[in-house]
C-alpha atoms as a PDB file:
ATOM      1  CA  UNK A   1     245.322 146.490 163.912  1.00  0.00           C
ATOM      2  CA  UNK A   2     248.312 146.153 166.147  1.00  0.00           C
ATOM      3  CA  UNK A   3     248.791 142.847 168.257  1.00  0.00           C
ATOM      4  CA  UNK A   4     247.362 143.931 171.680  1.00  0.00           C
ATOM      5  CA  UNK A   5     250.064 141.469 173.639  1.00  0.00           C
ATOM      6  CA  UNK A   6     250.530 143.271 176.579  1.00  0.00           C
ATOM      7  CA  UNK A   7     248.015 145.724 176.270  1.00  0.00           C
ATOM      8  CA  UNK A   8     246.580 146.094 179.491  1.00  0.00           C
ATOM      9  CA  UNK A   9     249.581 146.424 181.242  1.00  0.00           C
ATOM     10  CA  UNK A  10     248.527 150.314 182.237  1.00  0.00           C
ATOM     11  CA  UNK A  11     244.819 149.112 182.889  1.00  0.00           C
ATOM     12  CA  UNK A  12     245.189 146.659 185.599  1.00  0.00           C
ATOM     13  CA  UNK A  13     244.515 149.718 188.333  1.00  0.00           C
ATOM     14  CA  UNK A  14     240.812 150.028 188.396  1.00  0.00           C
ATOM     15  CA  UNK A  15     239.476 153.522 187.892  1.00  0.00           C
ATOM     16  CA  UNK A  16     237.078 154.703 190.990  1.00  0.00           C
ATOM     17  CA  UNK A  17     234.089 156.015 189.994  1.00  0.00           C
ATOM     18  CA  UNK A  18     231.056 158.241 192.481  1.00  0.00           C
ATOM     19  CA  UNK A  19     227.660 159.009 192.240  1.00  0.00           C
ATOM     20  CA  UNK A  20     227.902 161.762 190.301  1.00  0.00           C
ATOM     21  CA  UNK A  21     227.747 162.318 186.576  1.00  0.00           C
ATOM     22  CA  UNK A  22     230.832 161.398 184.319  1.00  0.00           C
ATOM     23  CA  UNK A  23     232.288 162.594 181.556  1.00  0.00           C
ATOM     24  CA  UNK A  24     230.467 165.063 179.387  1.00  0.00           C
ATOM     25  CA  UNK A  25     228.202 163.340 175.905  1.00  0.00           C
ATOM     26  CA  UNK A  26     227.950 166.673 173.922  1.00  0.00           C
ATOM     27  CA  UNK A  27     230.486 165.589 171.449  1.00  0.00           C
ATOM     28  CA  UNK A  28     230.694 166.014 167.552  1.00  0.00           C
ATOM     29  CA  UNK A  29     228.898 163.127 165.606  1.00  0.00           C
ATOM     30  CA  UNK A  30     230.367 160.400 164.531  1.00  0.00           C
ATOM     31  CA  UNK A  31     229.189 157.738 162.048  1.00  0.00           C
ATOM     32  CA  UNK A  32     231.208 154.406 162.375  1.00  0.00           C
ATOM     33  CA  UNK A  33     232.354 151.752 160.406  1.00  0.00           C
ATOM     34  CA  UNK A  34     231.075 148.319 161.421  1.00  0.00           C
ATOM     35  CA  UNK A  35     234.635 147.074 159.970  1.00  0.00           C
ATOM     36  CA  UNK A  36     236.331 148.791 162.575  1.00  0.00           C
ATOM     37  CA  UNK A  37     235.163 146.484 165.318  1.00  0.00           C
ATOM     38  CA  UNK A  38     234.825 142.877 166.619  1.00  0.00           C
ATOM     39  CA  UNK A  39     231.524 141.599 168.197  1.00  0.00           C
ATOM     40  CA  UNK A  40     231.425 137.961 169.191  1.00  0.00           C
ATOM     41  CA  UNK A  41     228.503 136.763 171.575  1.00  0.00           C
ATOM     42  CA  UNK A  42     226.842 134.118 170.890  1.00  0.00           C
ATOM     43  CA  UNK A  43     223.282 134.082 172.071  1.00  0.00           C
ATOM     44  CA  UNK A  44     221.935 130.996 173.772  1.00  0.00           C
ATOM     45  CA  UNK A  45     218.551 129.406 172.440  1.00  0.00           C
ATOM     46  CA  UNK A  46     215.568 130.518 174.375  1.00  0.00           C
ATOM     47  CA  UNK A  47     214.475 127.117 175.616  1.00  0.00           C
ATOM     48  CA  UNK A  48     217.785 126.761 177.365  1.00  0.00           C
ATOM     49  CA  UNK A  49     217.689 130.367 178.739  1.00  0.00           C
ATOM     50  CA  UNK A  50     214.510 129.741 180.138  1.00  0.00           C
ATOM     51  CA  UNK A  51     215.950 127.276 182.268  1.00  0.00           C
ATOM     52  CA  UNK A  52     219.041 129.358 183.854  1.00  0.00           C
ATOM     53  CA  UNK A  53     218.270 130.600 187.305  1.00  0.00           C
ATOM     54  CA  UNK A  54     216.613 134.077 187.629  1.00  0.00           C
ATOM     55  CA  UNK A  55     218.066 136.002 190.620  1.00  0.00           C
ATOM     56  CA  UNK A  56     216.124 136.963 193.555  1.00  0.00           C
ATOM     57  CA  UNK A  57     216.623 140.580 193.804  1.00  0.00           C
ATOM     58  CA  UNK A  58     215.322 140.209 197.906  1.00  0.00           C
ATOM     59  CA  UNK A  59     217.753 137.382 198.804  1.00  0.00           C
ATOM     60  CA  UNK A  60     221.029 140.021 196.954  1.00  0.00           C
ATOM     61  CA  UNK A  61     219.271 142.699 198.462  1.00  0.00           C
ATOM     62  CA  UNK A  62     219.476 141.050 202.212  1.00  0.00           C
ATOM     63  CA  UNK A  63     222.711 140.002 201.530  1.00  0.00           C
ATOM     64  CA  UNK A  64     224.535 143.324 200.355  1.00  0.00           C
ATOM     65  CA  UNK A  65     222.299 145.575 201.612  1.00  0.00           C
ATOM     66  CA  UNK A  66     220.838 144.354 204.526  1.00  0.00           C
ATOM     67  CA  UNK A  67     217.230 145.214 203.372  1.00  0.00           C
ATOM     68  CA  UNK A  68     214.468 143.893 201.042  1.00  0.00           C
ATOM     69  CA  UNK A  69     214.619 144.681 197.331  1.00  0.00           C
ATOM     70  CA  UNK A  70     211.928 147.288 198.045  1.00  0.00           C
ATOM     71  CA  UNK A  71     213.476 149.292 200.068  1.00  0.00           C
ATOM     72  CA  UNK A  72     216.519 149.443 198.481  1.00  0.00           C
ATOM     73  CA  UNK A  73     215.383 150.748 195.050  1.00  0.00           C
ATOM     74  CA  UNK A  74     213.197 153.137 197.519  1.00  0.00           C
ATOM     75  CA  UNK A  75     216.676 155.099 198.385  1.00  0.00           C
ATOM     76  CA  UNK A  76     218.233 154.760 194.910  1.00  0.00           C
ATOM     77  CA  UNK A  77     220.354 158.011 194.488  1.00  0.00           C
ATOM     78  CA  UNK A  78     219.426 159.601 191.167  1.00  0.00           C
ATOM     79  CA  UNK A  79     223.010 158.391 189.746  1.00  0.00           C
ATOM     80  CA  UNK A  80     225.374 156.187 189.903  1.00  0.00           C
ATOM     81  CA  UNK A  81     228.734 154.668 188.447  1.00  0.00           C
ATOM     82  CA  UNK A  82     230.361 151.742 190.333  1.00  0.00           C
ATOM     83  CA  UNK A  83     233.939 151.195 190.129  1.00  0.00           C
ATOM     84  CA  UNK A  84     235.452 149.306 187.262  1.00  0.00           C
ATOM     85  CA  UNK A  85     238.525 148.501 185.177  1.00  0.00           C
ATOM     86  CA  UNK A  86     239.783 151.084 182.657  1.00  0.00           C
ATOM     87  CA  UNK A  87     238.589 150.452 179.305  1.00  0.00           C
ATOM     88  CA  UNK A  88     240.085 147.754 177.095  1.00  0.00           C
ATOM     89  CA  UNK A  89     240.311 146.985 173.370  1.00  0.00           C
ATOM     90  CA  UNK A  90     239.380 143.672 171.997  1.00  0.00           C
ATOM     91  CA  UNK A  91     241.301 144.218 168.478  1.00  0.00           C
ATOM     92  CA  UNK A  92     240.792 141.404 166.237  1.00  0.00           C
ATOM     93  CA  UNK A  93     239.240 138.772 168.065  1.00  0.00           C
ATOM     94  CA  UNK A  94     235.080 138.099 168.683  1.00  0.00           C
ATOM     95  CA  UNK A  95     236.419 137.814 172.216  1.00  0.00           C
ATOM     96  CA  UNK A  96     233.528 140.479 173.631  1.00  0.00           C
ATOM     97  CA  UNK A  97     232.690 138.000 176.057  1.00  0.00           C
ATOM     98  CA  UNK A  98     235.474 137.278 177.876  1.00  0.00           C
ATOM     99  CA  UNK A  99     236.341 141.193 178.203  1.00  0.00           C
ATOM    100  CA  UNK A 100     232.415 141.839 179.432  1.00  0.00           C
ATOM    101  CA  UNK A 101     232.332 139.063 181.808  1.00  0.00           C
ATOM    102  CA  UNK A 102     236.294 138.959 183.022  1.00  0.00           C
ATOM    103  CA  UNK A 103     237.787 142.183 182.848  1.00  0.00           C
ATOM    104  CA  UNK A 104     234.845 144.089 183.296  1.00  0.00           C
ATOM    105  CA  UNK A 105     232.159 142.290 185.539  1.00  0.00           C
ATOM    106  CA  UNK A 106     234.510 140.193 187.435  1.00  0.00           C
ATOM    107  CA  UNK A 107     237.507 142.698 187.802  1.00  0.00           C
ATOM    108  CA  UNK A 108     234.731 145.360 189.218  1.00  0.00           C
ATOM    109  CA  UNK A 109     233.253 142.369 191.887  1.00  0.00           C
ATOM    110  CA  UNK A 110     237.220 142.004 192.898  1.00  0.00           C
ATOM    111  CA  UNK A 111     237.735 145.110 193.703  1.00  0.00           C
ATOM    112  CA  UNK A 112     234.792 146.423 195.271  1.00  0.00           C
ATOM    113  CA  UNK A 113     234.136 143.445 197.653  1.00  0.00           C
ATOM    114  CA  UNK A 114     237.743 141.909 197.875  1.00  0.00           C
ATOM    115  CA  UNK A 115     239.774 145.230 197.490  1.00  0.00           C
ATOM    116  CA  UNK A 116     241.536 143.481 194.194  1.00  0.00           C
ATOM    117  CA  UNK A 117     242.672 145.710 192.155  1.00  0.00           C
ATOM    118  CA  UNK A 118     244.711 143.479 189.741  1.00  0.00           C
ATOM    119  CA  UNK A 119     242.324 143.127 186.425  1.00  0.00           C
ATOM    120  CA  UNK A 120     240.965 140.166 185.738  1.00  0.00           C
ATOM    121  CA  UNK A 121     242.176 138.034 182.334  1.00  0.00           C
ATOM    122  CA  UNK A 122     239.623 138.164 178.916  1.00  0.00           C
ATOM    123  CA  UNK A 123     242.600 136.020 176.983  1.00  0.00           C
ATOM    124  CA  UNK A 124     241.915 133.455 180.370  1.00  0.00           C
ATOM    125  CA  UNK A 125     237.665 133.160 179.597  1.00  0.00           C
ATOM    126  CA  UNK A 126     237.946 133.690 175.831  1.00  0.00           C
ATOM    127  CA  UNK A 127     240.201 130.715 174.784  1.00  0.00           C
ATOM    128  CA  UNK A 128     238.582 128.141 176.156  1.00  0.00           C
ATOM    129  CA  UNK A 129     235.081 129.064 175.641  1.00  0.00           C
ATOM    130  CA  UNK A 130     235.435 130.027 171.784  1.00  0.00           C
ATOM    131  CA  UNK A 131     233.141 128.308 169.473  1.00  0.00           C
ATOM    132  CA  UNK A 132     235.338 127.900 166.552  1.00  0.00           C
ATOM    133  CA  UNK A 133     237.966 130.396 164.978  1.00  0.00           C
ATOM    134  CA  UNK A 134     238.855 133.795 166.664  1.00  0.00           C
ATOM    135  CA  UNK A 135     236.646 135.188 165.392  1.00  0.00           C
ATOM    136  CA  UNK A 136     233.763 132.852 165.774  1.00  0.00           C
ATOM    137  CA  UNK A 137     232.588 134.414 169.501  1.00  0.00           C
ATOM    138  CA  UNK A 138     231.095 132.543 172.447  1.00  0.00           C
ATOM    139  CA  UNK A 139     228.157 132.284 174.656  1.00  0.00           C
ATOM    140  CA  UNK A 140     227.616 134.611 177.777  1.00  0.00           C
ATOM    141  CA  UNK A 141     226.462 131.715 179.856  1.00  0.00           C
ATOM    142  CA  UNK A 142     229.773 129.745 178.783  1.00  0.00           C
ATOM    143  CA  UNK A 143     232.120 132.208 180.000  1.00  0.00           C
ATOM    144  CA  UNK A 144     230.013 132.945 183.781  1.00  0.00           C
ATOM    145  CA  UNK A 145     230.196 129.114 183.892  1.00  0.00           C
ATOM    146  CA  UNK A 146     233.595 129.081 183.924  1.00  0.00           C
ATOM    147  CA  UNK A 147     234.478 131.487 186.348  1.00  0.00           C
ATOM    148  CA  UNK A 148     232.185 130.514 188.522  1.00  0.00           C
ATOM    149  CA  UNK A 149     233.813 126.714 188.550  1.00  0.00           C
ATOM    150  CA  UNK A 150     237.521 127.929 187.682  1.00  0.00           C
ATOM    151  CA  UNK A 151     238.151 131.471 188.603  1.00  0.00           C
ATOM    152  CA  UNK A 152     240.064 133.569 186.308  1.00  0.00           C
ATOM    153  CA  UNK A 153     243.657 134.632 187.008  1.00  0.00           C
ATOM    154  CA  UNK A 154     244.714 138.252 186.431  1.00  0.00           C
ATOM    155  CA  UNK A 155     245.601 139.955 182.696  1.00  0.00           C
ATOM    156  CA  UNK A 156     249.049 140.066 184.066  1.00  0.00           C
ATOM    157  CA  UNK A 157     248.772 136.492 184.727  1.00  0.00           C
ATOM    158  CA  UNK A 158     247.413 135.953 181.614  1.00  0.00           C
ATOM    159  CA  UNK A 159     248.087 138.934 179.137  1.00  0.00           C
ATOM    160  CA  UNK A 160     245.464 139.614 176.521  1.00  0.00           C
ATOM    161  CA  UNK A 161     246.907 138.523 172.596  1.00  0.00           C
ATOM    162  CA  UNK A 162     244.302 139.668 169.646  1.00  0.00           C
ATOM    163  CA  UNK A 163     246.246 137.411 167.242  1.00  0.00           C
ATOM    164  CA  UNK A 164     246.186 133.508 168.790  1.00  0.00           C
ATOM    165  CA  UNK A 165     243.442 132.600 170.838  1.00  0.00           C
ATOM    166  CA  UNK A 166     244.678 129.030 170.963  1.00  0.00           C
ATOM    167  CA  UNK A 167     247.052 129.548 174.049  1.00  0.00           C
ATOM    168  CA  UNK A 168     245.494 127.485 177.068  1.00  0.00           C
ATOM    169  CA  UNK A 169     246.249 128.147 180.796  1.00  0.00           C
ATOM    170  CA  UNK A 170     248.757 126.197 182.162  1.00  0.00           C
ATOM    171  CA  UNK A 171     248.697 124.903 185.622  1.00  0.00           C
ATOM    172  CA  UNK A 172     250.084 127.973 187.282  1.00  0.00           C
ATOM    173  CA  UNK A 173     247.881 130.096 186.053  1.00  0.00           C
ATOM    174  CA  UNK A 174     244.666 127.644 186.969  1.00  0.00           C
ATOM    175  CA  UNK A 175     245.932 127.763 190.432  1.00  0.00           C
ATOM    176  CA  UNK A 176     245.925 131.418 190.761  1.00  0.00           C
ATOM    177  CA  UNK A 177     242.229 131.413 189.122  1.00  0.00           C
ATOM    178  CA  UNK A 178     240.834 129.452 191.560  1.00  0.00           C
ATOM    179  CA  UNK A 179     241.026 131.955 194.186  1.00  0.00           C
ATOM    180  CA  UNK A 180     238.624 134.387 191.876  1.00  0.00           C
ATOM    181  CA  UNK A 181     235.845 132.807 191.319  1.00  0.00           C
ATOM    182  CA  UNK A 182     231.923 133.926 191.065  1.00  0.00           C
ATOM    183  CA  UNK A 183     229.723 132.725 193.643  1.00  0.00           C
ATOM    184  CA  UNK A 184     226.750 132.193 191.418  1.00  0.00           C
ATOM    185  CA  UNK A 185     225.229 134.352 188.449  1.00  0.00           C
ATOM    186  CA  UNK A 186     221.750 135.050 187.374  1.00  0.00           C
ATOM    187  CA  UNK A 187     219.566 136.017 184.399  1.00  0.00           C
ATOM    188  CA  UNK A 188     217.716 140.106 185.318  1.00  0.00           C
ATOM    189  CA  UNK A 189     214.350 141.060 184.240  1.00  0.00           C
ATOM    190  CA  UNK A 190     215.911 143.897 181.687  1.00  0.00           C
ATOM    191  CA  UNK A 191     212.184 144.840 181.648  1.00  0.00           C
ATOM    192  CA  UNK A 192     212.415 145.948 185.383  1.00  0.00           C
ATOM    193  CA  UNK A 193     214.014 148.748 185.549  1.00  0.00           C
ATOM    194  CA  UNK A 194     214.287 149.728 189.304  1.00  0.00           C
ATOM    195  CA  UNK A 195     215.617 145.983 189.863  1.00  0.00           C
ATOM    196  CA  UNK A 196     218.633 146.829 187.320  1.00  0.00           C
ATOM    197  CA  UNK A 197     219.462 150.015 188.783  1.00  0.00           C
ATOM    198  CA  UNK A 198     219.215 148.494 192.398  1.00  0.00           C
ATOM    199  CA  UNK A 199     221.586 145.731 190.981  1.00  0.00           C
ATOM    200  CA  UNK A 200     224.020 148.508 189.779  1.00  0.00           C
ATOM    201  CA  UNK A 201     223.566 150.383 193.120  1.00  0.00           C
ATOM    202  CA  UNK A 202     224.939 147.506 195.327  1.00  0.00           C
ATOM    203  CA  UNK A 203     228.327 147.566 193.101  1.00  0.00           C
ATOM    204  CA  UNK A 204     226.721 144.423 191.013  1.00  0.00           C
ATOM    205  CA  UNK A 205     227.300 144.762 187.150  1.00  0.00           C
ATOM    206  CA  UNK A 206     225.056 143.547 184.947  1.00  0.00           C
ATOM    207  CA  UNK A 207     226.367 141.755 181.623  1.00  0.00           C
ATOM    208  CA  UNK A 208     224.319 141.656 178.695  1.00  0.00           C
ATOM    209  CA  UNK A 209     224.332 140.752 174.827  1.00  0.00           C
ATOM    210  CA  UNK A 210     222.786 143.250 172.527  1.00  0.00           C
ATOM    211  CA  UNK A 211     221.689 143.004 168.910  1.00  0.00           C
ATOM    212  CA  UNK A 212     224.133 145.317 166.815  1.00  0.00           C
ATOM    213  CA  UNK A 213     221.923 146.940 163.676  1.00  0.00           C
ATOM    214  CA  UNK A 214     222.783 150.164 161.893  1.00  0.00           C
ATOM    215  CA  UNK A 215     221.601 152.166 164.358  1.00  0.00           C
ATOM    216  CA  UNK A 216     223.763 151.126 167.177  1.00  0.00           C
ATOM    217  CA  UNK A 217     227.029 152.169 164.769  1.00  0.00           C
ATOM    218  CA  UNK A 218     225.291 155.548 164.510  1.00  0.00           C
ATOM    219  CA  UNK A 219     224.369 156.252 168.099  1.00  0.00           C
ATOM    220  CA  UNK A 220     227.521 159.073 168.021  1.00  0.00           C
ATOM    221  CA  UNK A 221     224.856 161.015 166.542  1.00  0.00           C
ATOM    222  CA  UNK A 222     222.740 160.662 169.416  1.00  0.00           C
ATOM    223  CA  UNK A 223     225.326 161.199 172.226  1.00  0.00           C
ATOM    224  CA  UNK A 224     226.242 157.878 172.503  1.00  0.00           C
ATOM    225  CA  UNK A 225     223.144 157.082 173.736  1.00  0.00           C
ATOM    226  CA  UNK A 226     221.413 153.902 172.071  1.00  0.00           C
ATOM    227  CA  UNK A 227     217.677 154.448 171.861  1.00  0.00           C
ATOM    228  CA  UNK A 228     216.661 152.471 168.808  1.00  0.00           C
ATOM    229  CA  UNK A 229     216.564 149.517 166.504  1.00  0.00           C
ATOM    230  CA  UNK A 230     216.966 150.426 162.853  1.00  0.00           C
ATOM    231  CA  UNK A 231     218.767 148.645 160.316  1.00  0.00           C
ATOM    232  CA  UNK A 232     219.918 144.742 159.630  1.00  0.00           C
ATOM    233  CA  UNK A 233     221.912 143.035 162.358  1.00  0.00           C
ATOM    234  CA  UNK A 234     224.739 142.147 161.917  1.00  0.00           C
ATOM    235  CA  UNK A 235     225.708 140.221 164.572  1.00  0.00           C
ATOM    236  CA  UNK A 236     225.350 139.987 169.043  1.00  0.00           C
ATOM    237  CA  UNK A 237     227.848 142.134 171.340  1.00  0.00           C
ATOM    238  CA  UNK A 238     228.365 141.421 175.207  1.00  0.00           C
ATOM    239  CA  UNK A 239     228.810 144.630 177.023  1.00  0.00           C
ATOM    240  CA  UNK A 240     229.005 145.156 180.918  1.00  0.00           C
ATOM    241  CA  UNK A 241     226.551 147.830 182.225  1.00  0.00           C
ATOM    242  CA  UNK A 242     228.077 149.463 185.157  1.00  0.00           C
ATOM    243  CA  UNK A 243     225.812 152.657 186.125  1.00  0.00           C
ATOM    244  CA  UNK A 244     222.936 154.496 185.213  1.00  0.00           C
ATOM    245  CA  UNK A 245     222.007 158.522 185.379  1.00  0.00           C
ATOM    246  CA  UNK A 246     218.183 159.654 185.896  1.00  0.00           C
ATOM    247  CA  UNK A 247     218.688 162.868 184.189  1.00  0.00           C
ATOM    248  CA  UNK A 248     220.250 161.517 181.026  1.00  0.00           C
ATOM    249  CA  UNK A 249     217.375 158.263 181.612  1.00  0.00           C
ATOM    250  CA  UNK A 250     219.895 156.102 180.704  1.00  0.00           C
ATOM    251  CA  UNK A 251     222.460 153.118 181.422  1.00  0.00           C
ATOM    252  CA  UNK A 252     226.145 153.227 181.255  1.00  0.00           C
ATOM    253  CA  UNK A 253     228.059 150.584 179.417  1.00  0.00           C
ATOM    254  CA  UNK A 254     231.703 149.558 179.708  1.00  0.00           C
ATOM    255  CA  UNK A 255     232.306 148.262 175.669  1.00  0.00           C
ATOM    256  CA  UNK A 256     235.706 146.804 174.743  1.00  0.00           C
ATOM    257  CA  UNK A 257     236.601 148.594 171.745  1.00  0.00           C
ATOM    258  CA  UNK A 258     239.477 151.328 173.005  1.00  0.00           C
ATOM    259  CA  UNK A 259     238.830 154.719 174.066  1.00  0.00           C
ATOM    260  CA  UNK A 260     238.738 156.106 170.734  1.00  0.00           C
ATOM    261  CA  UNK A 261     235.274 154.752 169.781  1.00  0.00           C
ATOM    262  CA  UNK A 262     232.083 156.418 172.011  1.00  0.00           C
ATOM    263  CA  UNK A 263     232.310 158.354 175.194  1.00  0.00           C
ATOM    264  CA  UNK A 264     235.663 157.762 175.866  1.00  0.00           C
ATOM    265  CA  UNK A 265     235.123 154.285 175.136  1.00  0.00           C
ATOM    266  CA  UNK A 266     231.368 153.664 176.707  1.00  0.00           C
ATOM    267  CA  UNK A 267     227.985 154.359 175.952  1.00  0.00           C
ATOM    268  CA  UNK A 268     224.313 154.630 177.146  1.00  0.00           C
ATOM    269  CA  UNK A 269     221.283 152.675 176.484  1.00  0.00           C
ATOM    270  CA  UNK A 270     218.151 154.677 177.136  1.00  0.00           C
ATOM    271  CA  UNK A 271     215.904 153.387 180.085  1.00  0.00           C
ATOM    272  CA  UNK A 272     212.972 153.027 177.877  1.00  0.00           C
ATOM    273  CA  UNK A 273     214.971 150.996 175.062  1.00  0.00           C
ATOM    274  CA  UNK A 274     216.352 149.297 177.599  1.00  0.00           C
ATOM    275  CA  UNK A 275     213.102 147.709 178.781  1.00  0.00           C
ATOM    276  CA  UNK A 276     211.922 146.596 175.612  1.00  0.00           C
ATOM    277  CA  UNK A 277     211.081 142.846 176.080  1.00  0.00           C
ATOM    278  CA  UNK A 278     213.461 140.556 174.719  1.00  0.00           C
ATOM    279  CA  UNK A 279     211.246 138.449 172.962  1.00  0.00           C
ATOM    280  CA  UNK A 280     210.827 140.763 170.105  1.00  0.00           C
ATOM    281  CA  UNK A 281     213.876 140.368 167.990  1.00  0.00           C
ATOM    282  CA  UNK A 282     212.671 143.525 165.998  1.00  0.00           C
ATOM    283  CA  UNK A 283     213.020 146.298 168.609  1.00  0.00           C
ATOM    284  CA  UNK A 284     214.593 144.640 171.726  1.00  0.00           C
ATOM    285  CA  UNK A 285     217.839 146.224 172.813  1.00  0.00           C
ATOM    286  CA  UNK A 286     218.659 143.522 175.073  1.00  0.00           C
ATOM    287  CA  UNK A 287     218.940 139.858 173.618  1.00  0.00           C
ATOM    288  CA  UNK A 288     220.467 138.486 177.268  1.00  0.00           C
ATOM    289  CA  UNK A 289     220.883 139.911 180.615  1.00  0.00           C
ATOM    290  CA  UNK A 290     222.927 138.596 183.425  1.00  0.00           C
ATOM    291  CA  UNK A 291     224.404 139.222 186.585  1.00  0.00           C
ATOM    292  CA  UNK A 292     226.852 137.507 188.796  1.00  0.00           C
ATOM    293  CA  UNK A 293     228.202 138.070 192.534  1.00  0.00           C
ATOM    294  CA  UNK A 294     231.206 136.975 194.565  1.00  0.00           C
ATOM    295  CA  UNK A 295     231.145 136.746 198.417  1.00  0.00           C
END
């Protein structure tokens, strides 16, 4: 795969997004290769989760909204798709993380409450949380950690390189992380449903880390919507969720493999799949789930 140096230099404009449906997930089937991609998060042991701070869906809801959590996901419109970055490629690194939490979550927070539109840096996250090789992945918790104490400068601050994830940030480019930073982050109820969508509704993504078995490479045959476990997995996967669509009872989910895999390079995760509770590693869609606010 080519060196992705440089590769975001035509993504840094976010892409605005409405309310209303997006693109159109009656596509030929597809079957793909597990070879073909990275995955790389690292999932944190449950004892330790346990212990990360859940968020209080009435204290974001007073403080974006101006009402109680109740009343929000009262007047939730029937669809919607917050702004976000254009979608990215993490080529041969397990460097999933950095692109769900950076470039997606944190990119989307800068622009829609700070009018940023400058995308924020995976290469910046990745290489200093990384457990090991490139390939080796991180932990979800790791990289909202670090943004939340050091900010994270932009891609074009920091361009994105899929072959040497040793590269540190220098000085200048701590300095002009510090100024883009996450005011805290919190672990979701992925079992609550109206709480994720009211999340998504108040331009707050929510980053999670997903088992990926067999069936996930085949969900082209389901219109790139996820809806089961089947299959061995073969490793964990951070993804940003950054919608959902009540006809299509389903999530939307900025991944970080190009354009050419899914629906234009996202997918869906059924509401009901969704929900499954996490602590049963044999059907649970979502392993982690996370979200994290600026301002």
């Amino acid at each position: 795969m080519k060196n992705f140096k440089m590769i975001m230099a035509a993504l840094g404009l976010l892409t605005l997004a409405s309310c209303e449906k997006s693109e159109d997930l009656n596509e030929a089937p597809v079957q793909e290769s597990s070879q073909k991609f990275k995955l790389g998060a690292r999932f944190i042991d449950e004892e330790v989760y346990k212990t990360f701070k859940a968020a209080d869906m009435d204290y974001l809801s007073l403080k974006f909204k101006g009402k109680n959590s109740g009343d929000v996901a009262a007047r939730l419109p029937l669809s919607y798709t917050m702004a976000s970055t254009a979608i990215g490629n993490q080529g041969n690194e397990g460097s999933c993380v950095g692109w769900a939490t950076a470039y997606a979550a944190a990119s989307s927070l800068e622009y829609n409450f700070k009018g940023i539109s400058q995308a924020r840096s995976p290469e910046y996250v990745y290489n200093q949380i990384k457990i090991g090789s490139c390939l080796d992945g991180s932990y979800i918790s790791d990289a909202l950690n670090l943004i939340k104490n050091q900010g994270v400068c932009s891609i074009a601050e920091m361009p994105y390189n899929d072959t040497n994830c040793s590269v540190q940030p220098n000085v200048s480019q701590k300095n002009a992380a510090s100024t883009h930073k996450f005011t805290n982050w919190a672990t979701v109820d992925n079992t609550n449903i109206a709480n994720v969508k009211t999340l998504l509704s108040m331009n707050l993504p929510v980053v999670i880390g997903i088992p990926v078995d067999q069936a996930f490479w085949n969900i082209g045959n389901t219109g790139w919507v996820w809806k089961k476990r089947s299959g061995a997995v073969e490793g964990g996967h951070a993804v940003c969720v950054i919608g959902y669509d009540d006809s299509k009872q389903a999530f939307k989910v900025q991944n970080s493999w190009g354009t050419g895999w899914g629906s234009n390079g996202y997918f869906w995760i059924d509401y009901s799949f969704f929900a499954k509770s996490r602590f049963n590693a044999a059907t649970r869609a979502v392993t982690e789930c996370y979200v994290a606010y600026v301002q």
